[in-house]
PDB file of N, CA and C in Angstrom:
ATOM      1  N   UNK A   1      55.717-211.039 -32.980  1.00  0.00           N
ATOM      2  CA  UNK A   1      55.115-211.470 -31.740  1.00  0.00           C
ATOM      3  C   UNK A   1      54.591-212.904 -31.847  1.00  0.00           C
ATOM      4  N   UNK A   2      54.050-213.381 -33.141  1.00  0.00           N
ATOM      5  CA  UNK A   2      53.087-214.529 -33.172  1.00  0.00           C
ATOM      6  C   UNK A   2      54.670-215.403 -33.117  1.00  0.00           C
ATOM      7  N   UNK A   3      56.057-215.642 -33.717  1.00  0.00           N
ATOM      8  CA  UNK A   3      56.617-216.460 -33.734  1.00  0.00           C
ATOM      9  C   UNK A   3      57.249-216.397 -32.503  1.00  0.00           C
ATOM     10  N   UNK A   4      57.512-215.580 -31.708  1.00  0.00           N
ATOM     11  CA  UNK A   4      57.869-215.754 -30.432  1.00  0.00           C
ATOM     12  C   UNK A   4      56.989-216.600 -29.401  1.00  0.00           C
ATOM     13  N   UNK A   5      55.717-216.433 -29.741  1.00  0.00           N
ATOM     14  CA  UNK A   5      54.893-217.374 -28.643  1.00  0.00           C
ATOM     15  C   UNK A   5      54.461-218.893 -29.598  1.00  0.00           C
ATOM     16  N   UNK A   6      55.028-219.125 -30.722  1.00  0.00           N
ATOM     17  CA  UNK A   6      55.584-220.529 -31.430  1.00  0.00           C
ATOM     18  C   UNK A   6      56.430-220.917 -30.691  1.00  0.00           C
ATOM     19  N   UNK A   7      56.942-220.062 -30.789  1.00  0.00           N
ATOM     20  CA  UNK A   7      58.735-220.733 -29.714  1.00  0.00           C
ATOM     21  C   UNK A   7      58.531-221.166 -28.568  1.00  0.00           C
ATOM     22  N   UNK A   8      57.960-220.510 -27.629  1.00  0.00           N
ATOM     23  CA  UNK A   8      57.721-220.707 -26.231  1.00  0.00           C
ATOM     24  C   UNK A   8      56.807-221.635 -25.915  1.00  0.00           C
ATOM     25  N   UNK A   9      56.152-222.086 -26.690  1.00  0.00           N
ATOM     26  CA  UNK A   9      55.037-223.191 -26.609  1.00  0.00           C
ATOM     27  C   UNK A   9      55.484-224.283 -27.125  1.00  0.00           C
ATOM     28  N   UNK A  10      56.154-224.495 -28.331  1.00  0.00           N
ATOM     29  CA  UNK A  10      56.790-225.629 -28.699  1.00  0.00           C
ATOM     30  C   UNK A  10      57.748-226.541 -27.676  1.00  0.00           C
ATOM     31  N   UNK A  11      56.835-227.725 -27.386  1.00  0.00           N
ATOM     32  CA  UNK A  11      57.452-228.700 -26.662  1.00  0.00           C
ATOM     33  C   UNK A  11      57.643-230.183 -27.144  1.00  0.00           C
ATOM     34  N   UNK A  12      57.597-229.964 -28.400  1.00  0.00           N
ATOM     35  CA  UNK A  12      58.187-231.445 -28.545  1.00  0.00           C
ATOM     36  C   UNK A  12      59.392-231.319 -29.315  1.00  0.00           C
ATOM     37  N   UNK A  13      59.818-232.275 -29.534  1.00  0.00           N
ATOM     38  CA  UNK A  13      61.200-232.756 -29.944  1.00  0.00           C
ATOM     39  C   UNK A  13      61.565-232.912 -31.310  1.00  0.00           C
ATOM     40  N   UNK A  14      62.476-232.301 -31.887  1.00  0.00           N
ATOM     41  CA  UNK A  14      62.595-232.479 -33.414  1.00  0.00           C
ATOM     42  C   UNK A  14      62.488-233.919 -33.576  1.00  0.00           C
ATOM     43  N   UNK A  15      62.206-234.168 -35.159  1.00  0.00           N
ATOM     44  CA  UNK A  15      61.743-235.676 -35.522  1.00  0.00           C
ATOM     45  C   UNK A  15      62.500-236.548 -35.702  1.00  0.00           C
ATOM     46  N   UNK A  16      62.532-237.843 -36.105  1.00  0.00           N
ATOM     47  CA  UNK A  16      64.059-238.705 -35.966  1.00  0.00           C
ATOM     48  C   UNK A  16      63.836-238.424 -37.725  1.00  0.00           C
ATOM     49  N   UNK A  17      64.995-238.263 -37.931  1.00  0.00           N
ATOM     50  CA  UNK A  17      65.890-238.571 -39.456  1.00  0.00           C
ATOM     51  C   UNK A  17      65.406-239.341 -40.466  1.00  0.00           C
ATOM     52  N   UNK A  18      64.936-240.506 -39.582  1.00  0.00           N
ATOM     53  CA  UNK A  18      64.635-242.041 -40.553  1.00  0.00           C
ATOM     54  C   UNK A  18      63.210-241.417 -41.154  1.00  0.00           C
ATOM     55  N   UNK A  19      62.514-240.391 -40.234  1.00  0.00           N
ATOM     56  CA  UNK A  19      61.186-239.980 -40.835  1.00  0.00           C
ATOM     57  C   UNK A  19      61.017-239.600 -42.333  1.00  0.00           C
ATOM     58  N   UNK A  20      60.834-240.604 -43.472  1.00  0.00           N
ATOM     59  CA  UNK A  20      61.136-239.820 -44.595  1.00  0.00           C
ATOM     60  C   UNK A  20      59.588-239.941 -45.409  1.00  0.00           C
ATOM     61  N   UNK A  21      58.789-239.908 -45.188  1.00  0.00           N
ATOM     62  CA  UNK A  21      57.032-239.951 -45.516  1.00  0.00           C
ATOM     63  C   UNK A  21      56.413-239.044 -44.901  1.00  0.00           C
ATOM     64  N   UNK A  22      55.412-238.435 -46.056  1.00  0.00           N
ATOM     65  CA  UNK A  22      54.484-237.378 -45.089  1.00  0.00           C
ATOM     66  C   UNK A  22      53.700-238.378 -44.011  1.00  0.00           C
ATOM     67  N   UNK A  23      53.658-239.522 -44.228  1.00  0.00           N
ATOM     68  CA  UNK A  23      52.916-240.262 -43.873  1.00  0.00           C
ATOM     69  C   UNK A  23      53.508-241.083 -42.439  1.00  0.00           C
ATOM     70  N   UNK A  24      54.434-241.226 -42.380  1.00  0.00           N
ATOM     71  CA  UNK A  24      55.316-241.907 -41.235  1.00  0.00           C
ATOM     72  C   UNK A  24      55.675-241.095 -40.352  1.00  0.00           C
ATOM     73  N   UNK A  25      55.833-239.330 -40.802  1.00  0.00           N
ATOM     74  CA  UNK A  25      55.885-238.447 -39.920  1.00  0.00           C
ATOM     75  C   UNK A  25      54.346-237.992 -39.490  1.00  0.00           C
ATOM     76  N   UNK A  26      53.164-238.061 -39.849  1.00  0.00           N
ATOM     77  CA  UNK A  26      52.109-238.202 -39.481  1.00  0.00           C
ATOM     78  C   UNK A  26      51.899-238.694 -38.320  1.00  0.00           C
ATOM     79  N   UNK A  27      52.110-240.192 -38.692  1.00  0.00           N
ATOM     80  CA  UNK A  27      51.818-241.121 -37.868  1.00  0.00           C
ATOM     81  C   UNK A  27      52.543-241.259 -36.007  1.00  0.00           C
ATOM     82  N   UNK A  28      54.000-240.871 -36.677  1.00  0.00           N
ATOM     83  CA  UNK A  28      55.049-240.623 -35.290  1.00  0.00           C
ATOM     84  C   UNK A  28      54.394-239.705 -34.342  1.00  0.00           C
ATOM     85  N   UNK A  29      54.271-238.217 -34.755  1.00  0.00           N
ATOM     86  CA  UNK A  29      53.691-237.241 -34.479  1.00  0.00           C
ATOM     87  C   UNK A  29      52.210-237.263 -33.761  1.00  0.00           C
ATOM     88  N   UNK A  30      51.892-237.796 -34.268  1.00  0.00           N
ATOM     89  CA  UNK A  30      49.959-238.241 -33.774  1.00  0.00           C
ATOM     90  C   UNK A  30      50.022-239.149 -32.490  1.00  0.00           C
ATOM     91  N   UNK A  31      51.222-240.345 -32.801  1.00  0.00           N
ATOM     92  CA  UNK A  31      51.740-240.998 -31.370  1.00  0.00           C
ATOM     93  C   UNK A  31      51.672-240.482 -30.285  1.00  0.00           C
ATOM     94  N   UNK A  32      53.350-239.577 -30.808  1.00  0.00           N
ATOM     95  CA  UNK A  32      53.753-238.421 -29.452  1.00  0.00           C
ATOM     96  C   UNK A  32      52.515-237.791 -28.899  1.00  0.00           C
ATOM     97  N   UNK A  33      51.594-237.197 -29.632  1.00  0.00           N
ATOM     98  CA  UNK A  33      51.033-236.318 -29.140  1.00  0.00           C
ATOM     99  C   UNK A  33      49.808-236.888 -28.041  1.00  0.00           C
ATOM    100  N   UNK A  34      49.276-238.419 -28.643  1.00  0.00           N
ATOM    101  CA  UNK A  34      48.193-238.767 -28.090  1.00  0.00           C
ATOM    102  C   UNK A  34      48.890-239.462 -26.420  1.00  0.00           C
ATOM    103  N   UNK A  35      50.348-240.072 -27.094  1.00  0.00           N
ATOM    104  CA  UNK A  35      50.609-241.471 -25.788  1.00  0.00           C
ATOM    105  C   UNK A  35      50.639-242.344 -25.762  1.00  0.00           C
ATOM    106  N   UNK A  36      49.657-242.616 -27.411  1.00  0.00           N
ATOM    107  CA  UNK A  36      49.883-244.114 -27.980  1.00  0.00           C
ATOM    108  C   UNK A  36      48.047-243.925 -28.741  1.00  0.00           C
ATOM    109  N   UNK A  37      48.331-244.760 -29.348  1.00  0.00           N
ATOM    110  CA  UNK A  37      46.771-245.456 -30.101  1.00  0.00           C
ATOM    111  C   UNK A  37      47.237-246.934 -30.392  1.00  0.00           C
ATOM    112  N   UNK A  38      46.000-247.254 -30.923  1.00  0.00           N
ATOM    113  CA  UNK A  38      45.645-248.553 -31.381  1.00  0.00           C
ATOM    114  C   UNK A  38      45.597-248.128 -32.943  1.00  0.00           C
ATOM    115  N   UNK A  39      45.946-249.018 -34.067  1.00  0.00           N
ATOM    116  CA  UNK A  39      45.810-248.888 -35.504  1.00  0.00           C
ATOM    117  C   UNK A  39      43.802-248.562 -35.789  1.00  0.00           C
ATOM    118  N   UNK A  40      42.795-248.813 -34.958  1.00  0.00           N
ATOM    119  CA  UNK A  40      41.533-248.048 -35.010  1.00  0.00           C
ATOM    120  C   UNK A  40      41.821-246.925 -34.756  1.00  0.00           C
ATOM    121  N   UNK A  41      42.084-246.608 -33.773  1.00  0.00           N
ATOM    122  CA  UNK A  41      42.467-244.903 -33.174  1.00  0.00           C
ATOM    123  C   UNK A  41      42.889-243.993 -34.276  1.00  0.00           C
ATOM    124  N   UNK A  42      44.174-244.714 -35.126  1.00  0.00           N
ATOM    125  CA  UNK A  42      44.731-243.868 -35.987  1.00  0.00           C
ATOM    126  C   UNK A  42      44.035-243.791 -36.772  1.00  0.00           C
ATOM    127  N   UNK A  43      43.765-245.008 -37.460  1.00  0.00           N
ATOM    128  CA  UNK A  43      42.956-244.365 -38.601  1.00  0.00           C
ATOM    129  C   UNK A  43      41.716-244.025 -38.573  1.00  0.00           C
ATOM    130  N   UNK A  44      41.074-243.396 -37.512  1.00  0.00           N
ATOM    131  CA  UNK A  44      40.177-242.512 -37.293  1.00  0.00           C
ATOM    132  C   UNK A  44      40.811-241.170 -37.131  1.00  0.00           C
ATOM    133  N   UNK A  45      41.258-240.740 -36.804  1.00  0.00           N
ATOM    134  CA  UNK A  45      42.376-239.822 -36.352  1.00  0.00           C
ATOM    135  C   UNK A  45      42.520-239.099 -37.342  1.00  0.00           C
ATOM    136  N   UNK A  46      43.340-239.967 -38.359  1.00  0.00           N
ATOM    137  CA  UNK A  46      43.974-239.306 -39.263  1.00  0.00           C
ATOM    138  C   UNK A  46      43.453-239.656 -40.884  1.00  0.00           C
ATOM    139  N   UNK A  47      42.082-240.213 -40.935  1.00  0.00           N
ATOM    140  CA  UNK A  47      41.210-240.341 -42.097  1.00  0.00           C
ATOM    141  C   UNK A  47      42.269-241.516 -42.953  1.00  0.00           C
ATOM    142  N   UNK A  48      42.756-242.345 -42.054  1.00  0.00           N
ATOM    143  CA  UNK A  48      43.856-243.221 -43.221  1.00  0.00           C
ATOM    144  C   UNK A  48      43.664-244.597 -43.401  1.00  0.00           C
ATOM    145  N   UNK A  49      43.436-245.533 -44.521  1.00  0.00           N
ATOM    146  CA  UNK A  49      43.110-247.094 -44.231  1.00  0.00           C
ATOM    147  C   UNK A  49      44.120-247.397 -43.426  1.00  0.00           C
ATOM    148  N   UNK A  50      43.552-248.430 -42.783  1.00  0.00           N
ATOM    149  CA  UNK A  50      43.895-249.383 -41.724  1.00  0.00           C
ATOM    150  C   UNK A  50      45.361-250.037 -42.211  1.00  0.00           C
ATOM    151  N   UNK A  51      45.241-250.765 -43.910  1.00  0.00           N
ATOM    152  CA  UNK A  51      46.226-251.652 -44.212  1.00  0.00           C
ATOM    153  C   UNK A  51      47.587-250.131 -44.247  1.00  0.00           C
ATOM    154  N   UNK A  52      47.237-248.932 -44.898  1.00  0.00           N
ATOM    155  CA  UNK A  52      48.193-248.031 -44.853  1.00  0.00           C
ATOM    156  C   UNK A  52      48.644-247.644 -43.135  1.00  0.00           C
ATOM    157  N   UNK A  53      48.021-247.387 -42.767  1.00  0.00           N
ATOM    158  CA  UNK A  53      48.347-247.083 -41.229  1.00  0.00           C
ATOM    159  C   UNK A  53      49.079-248.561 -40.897  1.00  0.00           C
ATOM    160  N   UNK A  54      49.075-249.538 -41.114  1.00  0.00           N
ATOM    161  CA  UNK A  54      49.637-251.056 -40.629  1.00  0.00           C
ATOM    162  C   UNK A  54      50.850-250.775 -41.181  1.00  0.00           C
ATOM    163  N   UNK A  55      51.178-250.628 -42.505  1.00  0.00           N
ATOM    164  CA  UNK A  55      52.163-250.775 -42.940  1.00  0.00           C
ATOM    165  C   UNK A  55      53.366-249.680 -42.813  1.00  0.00           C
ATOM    166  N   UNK A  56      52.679-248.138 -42.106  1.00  0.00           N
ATOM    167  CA  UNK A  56      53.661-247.222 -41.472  1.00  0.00           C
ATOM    168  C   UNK A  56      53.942-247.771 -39.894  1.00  0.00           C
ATOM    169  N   UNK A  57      53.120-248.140 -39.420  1.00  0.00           N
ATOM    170  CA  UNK A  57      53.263-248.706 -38.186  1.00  0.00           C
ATOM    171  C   UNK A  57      54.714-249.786 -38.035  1.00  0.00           C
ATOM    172  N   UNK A  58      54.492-250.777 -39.359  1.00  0.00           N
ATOM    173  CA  UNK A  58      55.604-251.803 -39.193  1.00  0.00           C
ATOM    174  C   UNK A  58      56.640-251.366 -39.619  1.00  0.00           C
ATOM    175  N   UNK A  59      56.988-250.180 -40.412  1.00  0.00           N
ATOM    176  CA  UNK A  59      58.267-249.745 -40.809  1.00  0.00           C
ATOM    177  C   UNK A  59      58.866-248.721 -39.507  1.00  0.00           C
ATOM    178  N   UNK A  60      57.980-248.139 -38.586  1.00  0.00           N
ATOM    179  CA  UNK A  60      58.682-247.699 -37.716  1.00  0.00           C
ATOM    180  C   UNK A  60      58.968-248.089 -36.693  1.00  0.00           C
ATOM    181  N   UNK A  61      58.062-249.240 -36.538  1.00  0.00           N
ATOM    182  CA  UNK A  61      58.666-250.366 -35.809  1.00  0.00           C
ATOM    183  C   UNK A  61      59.683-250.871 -36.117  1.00  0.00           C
ATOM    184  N   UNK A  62      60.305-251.250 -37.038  1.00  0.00           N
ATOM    185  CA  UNK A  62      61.433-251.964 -37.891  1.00  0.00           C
ATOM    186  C   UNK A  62      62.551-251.074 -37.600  1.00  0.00           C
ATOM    187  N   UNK A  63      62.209-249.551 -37.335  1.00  0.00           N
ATOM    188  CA  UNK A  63      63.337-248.658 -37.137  1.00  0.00           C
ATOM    189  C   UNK A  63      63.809-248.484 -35.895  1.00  0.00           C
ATOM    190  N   UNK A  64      63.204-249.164 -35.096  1.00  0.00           N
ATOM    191  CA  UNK A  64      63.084-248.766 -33.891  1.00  0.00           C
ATOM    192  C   UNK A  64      62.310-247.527 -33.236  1.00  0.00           C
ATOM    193  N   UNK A  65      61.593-246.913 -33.872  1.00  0.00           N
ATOM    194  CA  UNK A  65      61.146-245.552 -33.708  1.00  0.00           C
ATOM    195  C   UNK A  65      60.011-245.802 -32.749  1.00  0.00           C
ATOM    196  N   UNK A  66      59.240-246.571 -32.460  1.00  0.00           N
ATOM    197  CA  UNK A  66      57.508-247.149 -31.845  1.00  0.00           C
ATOM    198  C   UNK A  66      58.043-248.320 -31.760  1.00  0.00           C
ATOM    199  N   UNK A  67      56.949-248.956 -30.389  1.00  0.00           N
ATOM    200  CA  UNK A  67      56.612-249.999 -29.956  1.00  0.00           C
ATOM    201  C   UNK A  67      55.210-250.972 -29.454  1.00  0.00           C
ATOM    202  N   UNK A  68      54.944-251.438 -29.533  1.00  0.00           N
ATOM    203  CA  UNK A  68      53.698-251.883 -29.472  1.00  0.00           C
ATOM    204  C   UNK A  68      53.628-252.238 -28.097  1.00  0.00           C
ATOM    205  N   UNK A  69      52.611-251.949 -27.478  1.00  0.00           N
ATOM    206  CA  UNK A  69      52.171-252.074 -25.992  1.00  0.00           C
ATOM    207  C   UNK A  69      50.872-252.820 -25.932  1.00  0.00           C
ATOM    208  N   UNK A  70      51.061-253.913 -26.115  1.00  0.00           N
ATOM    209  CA  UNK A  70      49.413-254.718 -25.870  1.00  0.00           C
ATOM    210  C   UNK A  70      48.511-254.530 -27.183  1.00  0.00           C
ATOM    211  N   UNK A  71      47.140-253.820 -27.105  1.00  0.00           N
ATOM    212  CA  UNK A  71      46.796-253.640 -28.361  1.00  0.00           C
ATOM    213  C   UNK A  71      47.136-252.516 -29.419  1.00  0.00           C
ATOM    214  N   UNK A  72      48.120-251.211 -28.458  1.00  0.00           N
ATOM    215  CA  UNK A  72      48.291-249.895 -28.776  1.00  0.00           C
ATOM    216  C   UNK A  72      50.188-249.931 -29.249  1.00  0.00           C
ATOM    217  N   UNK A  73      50.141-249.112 -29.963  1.00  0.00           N
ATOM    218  CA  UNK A  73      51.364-248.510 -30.142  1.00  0.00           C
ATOM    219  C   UNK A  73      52.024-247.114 -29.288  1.00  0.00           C
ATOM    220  N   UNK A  74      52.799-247.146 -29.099  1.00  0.00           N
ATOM    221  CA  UNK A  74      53.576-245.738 -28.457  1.00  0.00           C
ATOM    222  C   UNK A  74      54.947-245.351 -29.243  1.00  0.00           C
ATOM    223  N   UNK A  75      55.652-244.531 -28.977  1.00  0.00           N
ATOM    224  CA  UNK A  75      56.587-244.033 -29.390  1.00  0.00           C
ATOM    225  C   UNK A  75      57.994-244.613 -28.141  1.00  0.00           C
ATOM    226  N   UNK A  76      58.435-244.837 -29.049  1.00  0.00           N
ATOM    227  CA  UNK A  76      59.951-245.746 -28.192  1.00  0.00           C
ATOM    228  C   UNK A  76      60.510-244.624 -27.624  1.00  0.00           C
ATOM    229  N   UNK A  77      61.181-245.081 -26.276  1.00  0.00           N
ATOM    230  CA  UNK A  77      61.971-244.278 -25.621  1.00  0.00           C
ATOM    231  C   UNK A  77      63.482-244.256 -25.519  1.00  0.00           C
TER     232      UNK A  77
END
């Protein structure tokens, strides 16, 4: 019963491929879910330094995966 109402509630989207860090899939994930943050946001969020959160930020940027919107990041469409 409990994995059937997993199923039915699950609405997001499997992860992209390039995700290969506990840490970059963290970060993607926390995106999707919020709508976007700012590199403060996250690493409040997710208890992570700033320079580490910067430097997952610019590699999934680099992948195309996120985009930066003013002071915030979002997840590319």
């Amino acid at each position: 019963m409990l994995m059937q109402d997993t199923q039915s509630t699950d609405r997001h989207s499997p992860l992209p491929t390039e995700l290969d860090s506990a840490q970059s899939k963290l970060v993607y994930v926390t995106l999707e879910a919020t709508g976007g943050a700012t590199t403060g946001d996250l690493s409040q969020l997710l208890n992570m330094q700033k320079l580490t959160i910067l430097s997952v930020l610019s590699s999934l940027s680099s992948q195309g995966l996120i985009e930066e919107t003013g002071s915030a990041y979002v997840v590319a469409n």
